[in-house]
N, C-alpha and C. Protein backbone atom coordinates (compact mmCIF):
# COMPACT_ATOMS: atom_id res chain seq x y z
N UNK A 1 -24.31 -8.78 4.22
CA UNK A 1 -23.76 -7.52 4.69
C UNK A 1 -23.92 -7.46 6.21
N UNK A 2 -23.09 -7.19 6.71
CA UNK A 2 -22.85 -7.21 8.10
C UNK A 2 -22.75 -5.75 8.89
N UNK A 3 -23.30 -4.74 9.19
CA UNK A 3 -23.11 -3.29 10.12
C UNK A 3 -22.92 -3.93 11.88
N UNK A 4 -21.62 -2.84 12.21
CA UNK A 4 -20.86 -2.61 13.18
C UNK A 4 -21.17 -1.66 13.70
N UNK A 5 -21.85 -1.21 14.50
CA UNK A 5 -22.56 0.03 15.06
C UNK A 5 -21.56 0.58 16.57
N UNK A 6 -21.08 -0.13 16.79
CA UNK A 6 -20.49 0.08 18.47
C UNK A 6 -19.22 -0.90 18.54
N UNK A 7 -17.74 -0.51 18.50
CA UNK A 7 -16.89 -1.08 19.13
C UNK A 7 -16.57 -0.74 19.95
N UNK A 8 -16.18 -2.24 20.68
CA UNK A 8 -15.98 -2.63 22.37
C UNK A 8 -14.67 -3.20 22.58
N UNK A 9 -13.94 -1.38 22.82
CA UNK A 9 -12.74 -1.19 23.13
C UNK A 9 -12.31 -2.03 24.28
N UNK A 10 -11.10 -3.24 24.52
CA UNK A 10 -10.54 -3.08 25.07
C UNK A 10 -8.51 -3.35 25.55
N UNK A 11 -8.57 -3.81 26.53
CA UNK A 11 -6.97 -3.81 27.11
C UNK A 11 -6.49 -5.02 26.21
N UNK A 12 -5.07 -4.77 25.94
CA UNK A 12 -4.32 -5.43 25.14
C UNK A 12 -3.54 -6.01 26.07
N UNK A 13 -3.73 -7.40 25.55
CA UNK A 13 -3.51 -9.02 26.54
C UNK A 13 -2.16 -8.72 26.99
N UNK A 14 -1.48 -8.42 27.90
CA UNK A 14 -0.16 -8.83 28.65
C UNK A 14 0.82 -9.40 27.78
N UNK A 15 1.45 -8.55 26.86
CA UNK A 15 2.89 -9.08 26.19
C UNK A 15 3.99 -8.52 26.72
N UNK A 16 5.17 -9.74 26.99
CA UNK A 16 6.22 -8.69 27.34
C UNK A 16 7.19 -8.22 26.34
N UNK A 17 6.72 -8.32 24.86
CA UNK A 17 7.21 -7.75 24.17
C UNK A 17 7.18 -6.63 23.36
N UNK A 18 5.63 -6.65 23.54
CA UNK A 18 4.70 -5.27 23.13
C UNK A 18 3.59 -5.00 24.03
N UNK A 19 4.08 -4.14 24.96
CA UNK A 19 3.91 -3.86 26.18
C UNK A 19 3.20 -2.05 25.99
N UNK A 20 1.61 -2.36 26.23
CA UNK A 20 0.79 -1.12 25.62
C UNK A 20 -0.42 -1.18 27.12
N UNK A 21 -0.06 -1.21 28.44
CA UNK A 21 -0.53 -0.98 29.32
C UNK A 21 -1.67 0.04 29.40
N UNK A 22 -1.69 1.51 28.90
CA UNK A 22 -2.97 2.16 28.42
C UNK A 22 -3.55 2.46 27.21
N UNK A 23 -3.51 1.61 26.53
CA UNK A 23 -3.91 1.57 25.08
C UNK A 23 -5.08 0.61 24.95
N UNK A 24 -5.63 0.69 24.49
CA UNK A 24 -7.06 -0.25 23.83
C UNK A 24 -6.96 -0.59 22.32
N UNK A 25 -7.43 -1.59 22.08
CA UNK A 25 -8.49 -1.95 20.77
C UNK A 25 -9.19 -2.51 20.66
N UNK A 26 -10.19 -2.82 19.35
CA UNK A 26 -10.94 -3.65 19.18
C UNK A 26 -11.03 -4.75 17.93
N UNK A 27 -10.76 -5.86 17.87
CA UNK A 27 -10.62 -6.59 16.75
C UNK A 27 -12.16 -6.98 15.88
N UNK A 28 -12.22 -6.21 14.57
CA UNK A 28 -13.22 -6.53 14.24
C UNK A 28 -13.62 -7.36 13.17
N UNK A 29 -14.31 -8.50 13.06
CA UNK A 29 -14.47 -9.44 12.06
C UNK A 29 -16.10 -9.58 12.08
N UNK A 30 -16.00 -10.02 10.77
CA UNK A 30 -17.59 -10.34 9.96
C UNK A 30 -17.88 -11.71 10.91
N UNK A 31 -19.03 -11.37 11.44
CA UNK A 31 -19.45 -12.88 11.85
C UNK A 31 -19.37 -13.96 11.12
N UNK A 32 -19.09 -15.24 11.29
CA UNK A 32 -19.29 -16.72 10.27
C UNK A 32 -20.62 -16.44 10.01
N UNK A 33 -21.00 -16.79 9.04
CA UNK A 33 -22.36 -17.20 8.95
C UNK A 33 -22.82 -18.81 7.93
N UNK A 34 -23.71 -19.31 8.39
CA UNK A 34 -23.98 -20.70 7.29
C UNK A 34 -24.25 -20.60 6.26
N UNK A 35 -24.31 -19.79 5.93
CA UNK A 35 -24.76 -19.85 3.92
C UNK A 35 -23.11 -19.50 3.48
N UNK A 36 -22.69 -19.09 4.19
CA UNK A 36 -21.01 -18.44 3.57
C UNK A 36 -21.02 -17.23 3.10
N UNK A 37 -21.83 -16.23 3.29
CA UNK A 37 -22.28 -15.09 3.10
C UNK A 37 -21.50 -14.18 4.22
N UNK A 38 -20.46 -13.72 4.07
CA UNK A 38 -19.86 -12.90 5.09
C UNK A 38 -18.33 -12.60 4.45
N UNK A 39 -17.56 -11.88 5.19
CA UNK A 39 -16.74 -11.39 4.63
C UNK A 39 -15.46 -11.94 5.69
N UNK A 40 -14.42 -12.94 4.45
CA UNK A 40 -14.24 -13.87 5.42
C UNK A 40 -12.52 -13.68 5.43
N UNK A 41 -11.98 -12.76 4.75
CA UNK A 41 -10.29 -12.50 4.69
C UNK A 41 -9.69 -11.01 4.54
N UNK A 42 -11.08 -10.13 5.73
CA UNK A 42 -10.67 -9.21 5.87
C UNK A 42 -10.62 -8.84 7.60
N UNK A 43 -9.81 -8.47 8.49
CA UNK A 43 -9.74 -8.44 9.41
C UNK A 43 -9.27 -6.49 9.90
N UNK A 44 -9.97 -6.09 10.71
CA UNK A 44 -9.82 -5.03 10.93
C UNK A 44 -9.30 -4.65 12.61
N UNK A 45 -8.29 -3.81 13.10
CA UNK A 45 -8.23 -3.47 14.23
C UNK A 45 -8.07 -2.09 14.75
N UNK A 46 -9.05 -1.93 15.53
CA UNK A 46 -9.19 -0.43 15.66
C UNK A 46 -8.48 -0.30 17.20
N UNK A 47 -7.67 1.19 17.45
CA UNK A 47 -6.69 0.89 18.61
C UNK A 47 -7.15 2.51 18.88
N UNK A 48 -6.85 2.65 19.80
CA UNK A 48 -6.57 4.52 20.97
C UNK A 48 -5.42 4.10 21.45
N UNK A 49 -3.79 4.27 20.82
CA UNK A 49 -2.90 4.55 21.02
C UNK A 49 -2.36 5.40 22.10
N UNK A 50 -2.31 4.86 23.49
CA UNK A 50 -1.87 6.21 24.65
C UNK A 50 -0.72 7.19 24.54
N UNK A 51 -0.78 7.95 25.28
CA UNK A 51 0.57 8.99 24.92
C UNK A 51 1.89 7.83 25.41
N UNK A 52 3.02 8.27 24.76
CA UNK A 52 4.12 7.39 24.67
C UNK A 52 3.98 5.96 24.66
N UNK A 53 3.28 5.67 24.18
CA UNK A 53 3.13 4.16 23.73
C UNK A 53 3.42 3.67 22.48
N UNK A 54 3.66 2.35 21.94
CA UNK A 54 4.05 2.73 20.56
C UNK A 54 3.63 0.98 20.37
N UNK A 55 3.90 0.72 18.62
CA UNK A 55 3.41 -0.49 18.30
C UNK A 55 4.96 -0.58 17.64
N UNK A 56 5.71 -1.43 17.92
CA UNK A 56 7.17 -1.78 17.66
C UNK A 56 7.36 -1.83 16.27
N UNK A 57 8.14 -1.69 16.02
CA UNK A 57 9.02 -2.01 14.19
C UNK A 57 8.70 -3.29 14.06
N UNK A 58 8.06 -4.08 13.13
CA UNK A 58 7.81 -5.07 12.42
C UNK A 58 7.44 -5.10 11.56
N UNK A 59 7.23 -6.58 11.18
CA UNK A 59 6.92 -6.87 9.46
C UNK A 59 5.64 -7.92 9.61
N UNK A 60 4.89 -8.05 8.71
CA UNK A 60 3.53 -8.91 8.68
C UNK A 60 4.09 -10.03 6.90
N UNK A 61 2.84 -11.13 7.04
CA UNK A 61 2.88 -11.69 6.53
C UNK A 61 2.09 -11.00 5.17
N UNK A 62 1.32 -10.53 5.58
CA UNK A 62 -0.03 -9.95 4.86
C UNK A 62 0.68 -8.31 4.35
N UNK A 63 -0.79 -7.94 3.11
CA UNK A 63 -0.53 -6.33 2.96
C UNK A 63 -1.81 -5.73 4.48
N UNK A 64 -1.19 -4.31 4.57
CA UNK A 64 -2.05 -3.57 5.49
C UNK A 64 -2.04 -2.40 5.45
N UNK A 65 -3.38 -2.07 5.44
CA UNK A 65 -3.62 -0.38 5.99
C UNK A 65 -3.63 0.00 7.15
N UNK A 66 -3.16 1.30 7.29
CA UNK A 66 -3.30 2.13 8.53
C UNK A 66 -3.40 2.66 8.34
N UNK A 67 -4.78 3.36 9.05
CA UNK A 67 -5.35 4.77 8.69
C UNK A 67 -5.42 5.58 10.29
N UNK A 68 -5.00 6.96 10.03
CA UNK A 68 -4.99 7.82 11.37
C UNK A 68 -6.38 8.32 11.23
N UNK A 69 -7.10 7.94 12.48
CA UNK A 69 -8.44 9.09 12.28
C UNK A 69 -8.19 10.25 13.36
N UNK A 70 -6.98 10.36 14.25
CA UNK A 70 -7.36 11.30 15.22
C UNK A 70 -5.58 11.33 16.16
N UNK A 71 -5.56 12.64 16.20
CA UNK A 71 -4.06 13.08 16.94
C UNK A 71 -3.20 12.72 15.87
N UNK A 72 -2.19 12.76 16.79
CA UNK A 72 -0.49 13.17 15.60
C UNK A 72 0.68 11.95 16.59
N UNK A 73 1.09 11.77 15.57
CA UNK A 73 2.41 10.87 15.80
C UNK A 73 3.21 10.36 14.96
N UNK A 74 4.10 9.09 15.07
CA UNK A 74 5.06 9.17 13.95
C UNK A 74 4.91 7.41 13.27
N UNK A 75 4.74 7.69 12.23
CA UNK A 75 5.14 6.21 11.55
C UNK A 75 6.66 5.87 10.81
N UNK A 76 6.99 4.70 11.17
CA UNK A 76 8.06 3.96 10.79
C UNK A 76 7.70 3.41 9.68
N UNK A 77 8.73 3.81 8.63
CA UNK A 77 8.53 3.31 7.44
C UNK A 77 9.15 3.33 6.20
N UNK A 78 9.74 2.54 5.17
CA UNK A 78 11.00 2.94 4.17
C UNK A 78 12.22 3.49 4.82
N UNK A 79 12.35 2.92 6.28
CA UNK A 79 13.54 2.88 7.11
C UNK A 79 13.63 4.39 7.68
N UNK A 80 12.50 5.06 7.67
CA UNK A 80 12.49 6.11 8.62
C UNK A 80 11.20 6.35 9.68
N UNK A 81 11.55 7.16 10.71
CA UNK A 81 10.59 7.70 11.35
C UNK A 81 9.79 8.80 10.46
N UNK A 82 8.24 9.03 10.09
CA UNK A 82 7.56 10.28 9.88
C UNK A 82 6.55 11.11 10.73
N UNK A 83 5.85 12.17 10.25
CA UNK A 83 4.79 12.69 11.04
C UNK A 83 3.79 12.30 10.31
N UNK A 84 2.83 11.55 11.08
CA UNK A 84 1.63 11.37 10.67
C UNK A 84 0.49 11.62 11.39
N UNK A 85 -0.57 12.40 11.22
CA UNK A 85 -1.59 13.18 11.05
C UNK A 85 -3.35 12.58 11.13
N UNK A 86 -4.47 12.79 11.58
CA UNK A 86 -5.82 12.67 10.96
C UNK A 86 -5.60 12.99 9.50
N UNK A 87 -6.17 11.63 8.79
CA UNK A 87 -6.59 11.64 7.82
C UNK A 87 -5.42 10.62 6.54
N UNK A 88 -4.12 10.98 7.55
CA UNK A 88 -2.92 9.54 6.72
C UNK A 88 -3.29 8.46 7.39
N UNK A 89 -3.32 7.89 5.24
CA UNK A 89 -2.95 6.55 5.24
C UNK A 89 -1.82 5.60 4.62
N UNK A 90 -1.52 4.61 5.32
CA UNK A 90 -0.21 4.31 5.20
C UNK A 90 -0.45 2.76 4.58
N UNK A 91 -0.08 2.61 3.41
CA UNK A 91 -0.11 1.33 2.72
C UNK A 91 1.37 0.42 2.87
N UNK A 92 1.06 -1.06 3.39
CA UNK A 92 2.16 -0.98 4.10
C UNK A 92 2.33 -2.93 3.18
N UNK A 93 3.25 -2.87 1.91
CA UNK A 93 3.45 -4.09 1.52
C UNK A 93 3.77 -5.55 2.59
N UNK A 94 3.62 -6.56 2.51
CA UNK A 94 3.99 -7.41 2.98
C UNK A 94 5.36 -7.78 2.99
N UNK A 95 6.02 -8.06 4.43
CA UNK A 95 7.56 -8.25 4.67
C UNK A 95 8.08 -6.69 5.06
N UNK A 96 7.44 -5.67 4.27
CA UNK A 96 7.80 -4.32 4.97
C UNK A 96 8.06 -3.78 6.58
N UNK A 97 9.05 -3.42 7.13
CA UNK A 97 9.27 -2.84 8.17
C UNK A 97 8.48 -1.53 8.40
N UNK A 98 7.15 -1.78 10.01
CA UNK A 98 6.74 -0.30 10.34
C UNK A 98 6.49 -0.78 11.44
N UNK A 99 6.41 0.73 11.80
CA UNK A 99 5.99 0.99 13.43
C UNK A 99 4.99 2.20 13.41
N UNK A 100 4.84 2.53 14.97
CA UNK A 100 3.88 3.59 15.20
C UNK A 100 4.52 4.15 16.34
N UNK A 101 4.31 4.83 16.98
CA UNK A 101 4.87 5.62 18.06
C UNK A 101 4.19 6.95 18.37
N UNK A 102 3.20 7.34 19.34
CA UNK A 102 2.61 8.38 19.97
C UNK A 102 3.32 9.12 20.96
N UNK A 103 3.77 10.20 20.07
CA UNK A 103 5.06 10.77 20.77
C UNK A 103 3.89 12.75 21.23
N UNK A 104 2.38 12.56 20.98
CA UNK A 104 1.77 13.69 20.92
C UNK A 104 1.38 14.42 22.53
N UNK A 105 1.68 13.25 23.56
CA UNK A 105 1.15 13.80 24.34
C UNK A 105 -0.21 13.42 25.02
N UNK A 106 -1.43 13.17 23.72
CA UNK A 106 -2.56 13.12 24.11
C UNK A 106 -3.10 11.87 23.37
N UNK A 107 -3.97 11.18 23.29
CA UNK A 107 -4.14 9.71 22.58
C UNK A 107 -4.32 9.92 21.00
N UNK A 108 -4.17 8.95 20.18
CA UNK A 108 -4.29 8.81 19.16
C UNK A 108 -5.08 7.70 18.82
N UNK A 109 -6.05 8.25 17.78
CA UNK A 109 -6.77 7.22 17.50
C UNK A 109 -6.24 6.50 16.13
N UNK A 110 -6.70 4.89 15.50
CA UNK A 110 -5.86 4.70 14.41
C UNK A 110 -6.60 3.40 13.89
N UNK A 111 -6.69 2.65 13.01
CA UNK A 111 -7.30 1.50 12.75
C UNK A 111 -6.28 0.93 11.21
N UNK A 112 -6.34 -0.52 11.61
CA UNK A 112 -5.18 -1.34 10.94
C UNK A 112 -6.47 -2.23 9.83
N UNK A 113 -6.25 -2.32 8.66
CA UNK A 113 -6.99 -3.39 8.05
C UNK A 113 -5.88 -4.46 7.45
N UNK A 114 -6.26 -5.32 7.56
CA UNK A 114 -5.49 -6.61 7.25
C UNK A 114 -6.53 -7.63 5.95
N UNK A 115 -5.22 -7.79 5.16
CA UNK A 115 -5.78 -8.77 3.80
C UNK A 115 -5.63 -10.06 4.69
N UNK A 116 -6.77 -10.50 4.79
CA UNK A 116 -6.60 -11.89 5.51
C UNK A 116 -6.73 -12.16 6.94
N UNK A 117 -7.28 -13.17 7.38
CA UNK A 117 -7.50 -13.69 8.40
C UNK A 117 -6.55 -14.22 9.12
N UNK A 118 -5.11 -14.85 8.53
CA UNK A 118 -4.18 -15.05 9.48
C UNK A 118 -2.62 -14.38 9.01
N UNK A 119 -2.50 -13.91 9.64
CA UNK A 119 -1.20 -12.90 9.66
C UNK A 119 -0.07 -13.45 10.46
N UNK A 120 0.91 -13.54 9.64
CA UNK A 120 2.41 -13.59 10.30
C UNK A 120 2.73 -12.28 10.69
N UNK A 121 3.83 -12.41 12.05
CA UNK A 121 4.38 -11.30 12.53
C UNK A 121 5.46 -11.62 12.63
N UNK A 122 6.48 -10.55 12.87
CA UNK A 122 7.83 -10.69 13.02
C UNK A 122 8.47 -9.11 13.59
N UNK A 123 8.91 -9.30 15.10
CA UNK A 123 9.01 -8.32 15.91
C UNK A 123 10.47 -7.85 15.51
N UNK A 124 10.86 -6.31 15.02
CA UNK A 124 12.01 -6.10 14.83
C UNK A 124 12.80 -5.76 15.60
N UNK A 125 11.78 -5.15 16.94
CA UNK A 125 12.15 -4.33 18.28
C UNK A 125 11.10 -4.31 19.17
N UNK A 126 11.33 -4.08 20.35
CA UNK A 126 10.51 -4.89 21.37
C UNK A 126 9.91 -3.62 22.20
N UNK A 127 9.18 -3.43 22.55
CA UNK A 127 8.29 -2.24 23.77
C UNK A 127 8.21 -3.38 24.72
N UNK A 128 9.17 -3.50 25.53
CA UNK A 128 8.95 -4.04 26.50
C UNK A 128 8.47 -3.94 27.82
N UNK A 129 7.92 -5.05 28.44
CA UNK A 129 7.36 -4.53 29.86
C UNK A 129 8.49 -4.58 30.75
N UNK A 130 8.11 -4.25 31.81
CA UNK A 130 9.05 -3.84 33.18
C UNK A 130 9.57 -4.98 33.54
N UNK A 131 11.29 -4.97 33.78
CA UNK A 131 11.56 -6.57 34.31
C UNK A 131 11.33 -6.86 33.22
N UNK A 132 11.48 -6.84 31.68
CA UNK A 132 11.92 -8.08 30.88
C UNK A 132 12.67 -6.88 29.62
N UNK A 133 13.30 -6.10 29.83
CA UNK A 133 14.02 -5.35 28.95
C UNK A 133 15.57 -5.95 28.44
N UNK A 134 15.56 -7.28 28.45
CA UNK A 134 16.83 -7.86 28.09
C UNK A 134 15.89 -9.35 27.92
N UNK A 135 14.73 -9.19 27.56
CA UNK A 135 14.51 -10.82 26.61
C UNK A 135 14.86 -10.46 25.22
N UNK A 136 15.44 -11.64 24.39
CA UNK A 136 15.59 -11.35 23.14
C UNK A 136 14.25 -11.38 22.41
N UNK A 137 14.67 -10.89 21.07
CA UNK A 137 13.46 -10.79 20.23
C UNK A 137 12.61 -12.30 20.63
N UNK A 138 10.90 -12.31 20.51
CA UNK A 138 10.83 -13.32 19.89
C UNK A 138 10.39 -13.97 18.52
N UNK A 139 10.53 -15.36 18.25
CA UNK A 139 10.37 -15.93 16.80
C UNK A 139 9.52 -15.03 16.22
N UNK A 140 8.97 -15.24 14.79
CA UNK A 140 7.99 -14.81 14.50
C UNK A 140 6.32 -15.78 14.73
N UNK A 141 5.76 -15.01 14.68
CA UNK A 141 4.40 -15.88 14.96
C UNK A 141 3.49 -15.46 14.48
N UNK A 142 2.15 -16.76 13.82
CA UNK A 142 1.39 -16.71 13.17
C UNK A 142 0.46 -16.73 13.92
N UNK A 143 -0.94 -15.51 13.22
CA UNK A 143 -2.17 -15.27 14.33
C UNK A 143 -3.37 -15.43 13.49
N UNK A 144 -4.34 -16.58 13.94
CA UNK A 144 -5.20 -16.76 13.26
C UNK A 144 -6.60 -15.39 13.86
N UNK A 145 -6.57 -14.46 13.59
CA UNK A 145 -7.54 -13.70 14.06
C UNK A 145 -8.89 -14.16 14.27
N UNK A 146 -9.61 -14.69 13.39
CA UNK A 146 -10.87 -15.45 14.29
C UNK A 146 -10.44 -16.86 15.10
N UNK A 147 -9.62 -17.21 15.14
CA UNK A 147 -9.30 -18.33 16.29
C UNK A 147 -9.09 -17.53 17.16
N UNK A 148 -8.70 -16.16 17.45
CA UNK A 148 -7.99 -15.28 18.57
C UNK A 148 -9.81 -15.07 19.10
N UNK A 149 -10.29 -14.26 18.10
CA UNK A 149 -12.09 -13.89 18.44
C UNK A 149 -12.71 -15.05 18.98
N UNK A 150 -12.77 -16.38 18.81
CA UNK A 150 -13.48 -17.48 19.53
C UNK A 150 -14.22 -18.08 18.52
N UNK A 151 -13.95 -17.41 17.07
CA UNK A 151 -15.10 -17.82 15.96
C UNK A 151 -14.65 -18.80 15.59
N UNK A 152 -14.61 -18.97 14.17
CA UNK A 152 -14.69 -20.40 13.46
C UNK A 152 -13.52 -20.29 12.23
């Protein structure tokens, strides 16, 4: 059993396709450990969503939760925009189209759990950065989350 006492929010690496300049998260995984005692195909990411910032329309390889713990905004989902709230959670099948979008004004807090350690993505629409609002989509791409953390 592994306790997480303090996550260490921060800036989300320079994409010019998902382009979240004041937004934070924190990717959280069970340490490796040598006996194999750890929890090894669940991956969690906790984010503070800034005002007008958003996490683009896509699809994952994996199933995922998203849970709102804090502020209001809208999720993409079953091919619509909704209002979502502290306290929704959004079960989100694999290959399914969603997004997020903080349309409140003030930050939103939110955390993603993921079945599995490596997740396919596939961008449906792009939050792009400045100067690259006419790159096309790109491919989809596979993310080994503890290869991203430095683990094992």
């Amino acid at each position: 059993m592994t306790i997480i006492d303090r996550l260490d929010y921060r800036p989300f690496p320079e994409d010019p396709h998902n382009h979240k300049p004041n937004s934070r998260h924190c990717l959280v995984l069970d340490p490796v450990r040598p006996d194999g005692d750890y929890v090894k195909d669940l991956v969690l990411n906790f984010e503070l969503l800034a005002p007008d910032e958003v996490i683009p329309v896509h699809t994952h390889t994996n199933e995922e939760v998203l849970i709102i713990d804090e502020g209001e905004g809208e999720a993409f989902y079953d091919g619509e925009w909704r209002p979502v709230g502290p306290g929704a959670v959004i079960l989100v099948p694999p290959g399914i189209a969603h997004g997020f979008r903080n349309r409140s004004g003030s930050g939103l807090r939110l955390h993603a759990v993921f079945a599995g350690r490596v997740v396919g993505t596939r961008l449906l629409e792009r939050s792009p950065a400045p100067g690259t609002e006419n790159l096309p989509l790109p491919p989809p791409s596979l993310i080994d989350f503890r290869e991203l953390a430095g683990g094992e």
